[in-house]
Protein backbone atom coordinates (compact mmCIF):
# COMPACT_ATOMS: atom_id res chain seq x y z
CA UNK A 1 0.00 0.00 0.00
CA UNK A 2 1.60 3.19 -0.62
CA UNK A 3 2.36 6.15 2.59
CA UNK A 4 -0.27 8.29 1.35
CA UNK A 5 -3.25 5.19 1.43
CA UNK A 6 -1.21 4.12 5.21
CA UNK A 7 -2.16 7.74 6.20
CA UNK A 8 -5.61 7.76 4.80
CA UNK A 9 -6.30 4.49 6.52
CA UNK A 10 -4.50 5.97 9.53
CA UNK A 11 -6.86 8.81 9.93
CA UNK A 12 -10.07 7.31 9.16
CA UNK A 13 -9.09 4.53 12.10
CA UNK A 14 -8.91 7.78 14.19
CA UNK A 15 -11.49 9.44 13.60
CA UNK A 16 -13.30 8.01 16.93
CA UNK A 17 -12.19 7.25 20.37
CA UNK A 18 -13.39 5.65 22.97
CA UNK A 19 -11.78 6.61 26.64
CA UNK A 20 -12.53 7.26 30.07
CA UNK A 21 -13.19 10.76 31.97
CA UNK A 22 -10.84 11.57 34.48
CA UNK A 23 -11.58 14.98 35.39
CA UNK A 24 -13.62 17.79 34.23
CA UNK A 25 -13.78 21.47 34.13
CA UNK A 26 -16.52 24.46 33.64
CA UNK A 27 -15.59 27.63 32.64
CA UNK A 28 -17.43 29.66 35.15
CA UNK A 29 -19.97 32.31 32.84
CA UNK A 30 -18.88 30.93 29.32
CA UNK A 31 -20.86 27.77 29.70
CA UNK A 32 -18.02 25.69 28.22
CA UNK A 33 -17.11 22.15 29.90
CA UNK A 34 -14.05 20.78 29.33
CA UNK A 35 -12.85 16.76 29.69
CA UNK A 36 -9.72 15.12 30.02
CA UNK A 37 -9.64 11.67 28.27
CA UNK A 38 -7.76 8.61 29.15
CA UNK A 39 -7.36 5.93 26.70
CA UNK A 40 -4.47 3.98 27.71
CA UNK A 41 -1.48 4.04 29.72
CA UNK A 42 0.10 6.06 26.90
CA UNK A 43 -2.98 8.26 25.98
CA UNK A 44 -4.10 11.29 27.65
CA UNK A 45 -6.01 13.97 26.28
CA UNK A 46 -6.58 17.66 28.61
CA UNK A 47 -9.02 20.46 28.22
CA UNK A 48 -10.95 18.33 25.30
CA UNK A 49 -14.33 19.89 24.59
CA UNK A 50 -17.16 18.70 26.08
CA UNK A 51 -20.59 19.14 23.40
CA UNK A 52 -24.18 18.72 24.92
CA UNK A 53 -27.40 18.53 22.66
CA UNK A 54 -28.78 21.41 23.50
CA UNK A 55 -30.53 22.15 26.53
CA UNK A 56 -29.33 19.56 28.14
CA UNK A 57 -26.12 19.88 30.54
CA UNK A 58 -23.92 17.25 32.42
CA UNK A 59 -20.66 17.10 34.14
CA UNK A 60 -19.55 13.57 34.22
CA UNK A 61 -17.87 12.16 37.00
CA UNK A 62 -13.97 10.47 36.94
CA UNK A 63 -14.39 7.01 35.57
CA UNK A 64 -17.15 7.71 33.08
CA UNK A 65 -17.23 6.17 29.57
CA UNK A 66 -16.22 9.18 26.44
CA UNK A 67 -16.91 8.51 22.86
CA UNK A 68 -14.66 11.38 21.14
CA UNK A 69 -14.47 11.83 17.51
CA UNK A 70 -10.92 13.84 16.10
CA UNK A 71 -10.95 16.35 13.21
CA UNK A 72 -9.93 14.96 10.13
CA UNK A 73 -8.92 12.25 12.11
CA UNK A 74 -6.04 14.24 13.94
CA UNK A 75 -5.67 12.94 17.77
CA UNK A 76 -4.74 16.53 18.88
CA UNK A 77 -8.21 18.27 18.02
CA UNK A 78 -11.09 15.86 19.81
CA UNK A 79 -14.56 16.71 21.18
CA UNK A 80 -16.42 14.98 23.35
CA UNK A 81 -19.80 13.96 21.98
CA UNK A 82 -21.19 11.59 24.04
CA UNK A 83 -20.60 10.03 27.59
CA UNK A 84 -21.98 7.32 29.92
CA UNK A 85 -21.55 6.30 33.24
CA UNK A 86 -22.43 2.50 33.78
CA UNK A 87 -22.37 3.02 37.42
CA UNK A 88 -25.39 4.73 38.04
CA UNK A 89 -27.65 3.41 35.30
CA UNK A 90 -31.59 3.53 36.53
CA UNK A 91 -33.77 0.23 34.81
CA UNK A 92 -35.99 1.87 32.34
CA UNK A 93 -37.93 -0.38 29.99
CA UNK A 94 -38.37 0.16 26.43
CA UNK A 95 -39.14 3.65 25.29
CA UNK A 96 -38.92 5.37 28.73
CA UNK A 97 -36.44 8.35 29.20
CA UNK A 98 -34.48 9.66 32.66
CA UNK A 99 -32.56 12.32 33.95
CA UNK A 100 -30.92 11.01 37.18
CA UNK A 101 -27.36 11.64 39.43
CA UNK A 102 -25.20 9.53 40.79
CA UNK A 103 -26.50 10.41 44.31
CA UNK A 104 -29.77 8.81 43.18
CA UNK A 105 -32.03 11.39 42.29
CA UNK A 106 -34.06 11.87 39.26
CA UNK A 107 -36.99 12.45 36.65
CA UNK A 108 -38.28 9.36 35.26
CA UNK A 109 -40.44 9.34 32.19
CA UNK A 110 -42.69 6.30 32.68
CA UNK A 111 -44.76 4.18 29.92
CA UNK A 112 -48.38 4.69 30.45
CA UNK A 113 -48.29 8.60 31.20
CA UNK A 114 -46.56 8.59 34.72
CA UNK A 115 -43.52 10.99 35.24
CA UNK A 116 -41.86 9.99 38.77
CA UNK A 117 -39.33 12.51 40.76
CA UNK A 118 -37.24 11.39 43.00
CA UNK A 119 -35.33 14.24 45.34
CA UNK A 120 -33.66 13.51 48.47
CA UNK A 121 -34.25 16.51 50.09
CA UNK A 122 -36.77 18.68 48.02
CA UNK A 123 -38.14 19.74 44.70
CA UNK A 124 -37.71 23.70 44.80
CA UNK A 125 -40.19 25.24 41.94
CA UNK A 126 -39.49 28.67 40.94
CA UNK A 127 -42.25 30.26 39.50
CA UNK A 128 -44.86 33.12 39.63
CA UNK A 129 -47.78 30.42 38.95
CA UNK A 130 -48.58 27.03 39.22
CA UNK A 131 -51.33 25.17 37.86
CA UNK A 132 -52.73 21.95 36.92
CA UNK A 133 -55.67 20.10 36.01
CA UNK A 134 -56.41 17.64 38.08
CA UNK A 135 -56.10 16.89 41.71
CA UNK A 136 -53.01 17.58 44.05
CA UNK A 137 -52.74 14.43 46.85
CA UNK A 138 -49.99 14.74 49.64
CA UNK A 139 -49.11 11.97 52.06
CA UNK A 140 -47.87 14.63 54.55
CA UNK A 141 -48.90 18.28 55.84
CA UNK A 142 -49.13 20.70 53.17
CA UNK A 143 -48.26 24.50 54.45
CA UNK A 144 -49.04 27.93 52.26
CA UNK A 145 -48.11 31.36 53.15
CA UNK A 146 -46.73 29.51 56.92
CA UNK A 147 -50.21 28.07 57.05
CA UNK A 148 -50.90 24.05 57.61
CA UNK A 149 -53.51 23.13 55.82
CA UNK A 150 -53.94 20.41 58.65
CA UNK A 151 -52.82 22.09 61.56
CA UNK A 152 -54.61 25.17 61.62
CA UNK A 153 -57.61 26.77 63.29
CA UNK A 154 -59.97 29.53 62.56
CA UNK A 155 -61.07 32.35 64.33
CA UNK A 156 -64.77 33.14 64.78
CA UNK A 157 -65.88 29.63 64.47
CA UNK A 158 -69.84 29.60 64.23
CA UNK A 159 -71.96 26.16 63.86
CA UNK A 160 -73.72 25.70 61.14
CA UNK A 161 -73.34 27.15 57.23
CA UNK A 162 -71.82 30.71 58.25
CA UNK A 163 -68.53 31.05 57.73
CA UNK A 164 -65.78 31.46 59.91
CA UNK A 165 -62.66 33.94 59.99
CA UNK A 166 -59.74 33.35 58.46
CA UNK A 167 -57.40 30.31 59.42
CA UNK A 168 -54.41 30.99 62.01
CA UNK A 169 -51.12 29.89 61.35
């Protein structure tokens, strides 16, 4: 084969890596994530960039699987397109979708119309409005404007149909 096919056949075999995360970095206010790569004992690659689909953001942990692909083939310019981390996989079955952490948390897409969320600590909501169509169930006390909705009493309590002051908190 002649050296210009060898290199040819060279690049095209690099074209796409596979490695292993090892550390990251974010660029605080430029929204740019940055990877370094291991692929062997011999291979390391540092401040590789890090591409997200859009809307979507993740910092992978050391140890996660990197599929990179390299710029007409050339080892020195990779990005990072894609990563996985086998050790915190969630069981979804066919067609479902998740967002999840390796602490356990996460948004589960469900067959049948059922999105679960699973915080450890809370679910913070930040918005002027909330609304939704159907009924809101809670297994526990549910408090608005320091008020318990199970807890509370009312001032000027009459029997009967009148109605009573407001609740006190």
């Amino acid at each position: 084969m002649s050296s210009a096919l060898e290199r040819m056949a060279g690049r095209l075999l690099s074209l796409v890596g596979f490695g292993r995360v090892t550390a990251t970095t974010a660029l605080a206010g430029k929204g740019l994530r940055r990877a370094q790569v291991r692929f062997d004992d011999a291979e390391t690659r540092d401040e590789t960039p890090l591409v997200q689909q859009y809307g979507f953001a993740s910092r992978p942990l050391p140890g996660a699987d990197a599929i990179l692909v390299f710029v007409g083939g050339n080892r020195s310019k990779g990005i990072v397109i894609a990563t996985n981390d086998r050790r915190y996989q969630i069981e979804l079955a066919p067609g479902e979708v998740a967002l999840h952490t390796d602490e356990g948390d996460f948004v589960h897409i469900r067959r049948g119309g059922t999105i679960g969320i699973r915080a450890a600590t809370k679910v913070e909501i930040d918005t002027p409005l909330l609304t939704t169509t159907g009924r809101i169930e809670a297994a526990g006390d549910v408090v608005g404007a320091g008020i318990s909705l199970q807890n509370h009493r009312h001032t000027e309590v009459e029997r009967g149909g009148e109605i009573s002051g407001p609740p006190q908190s």
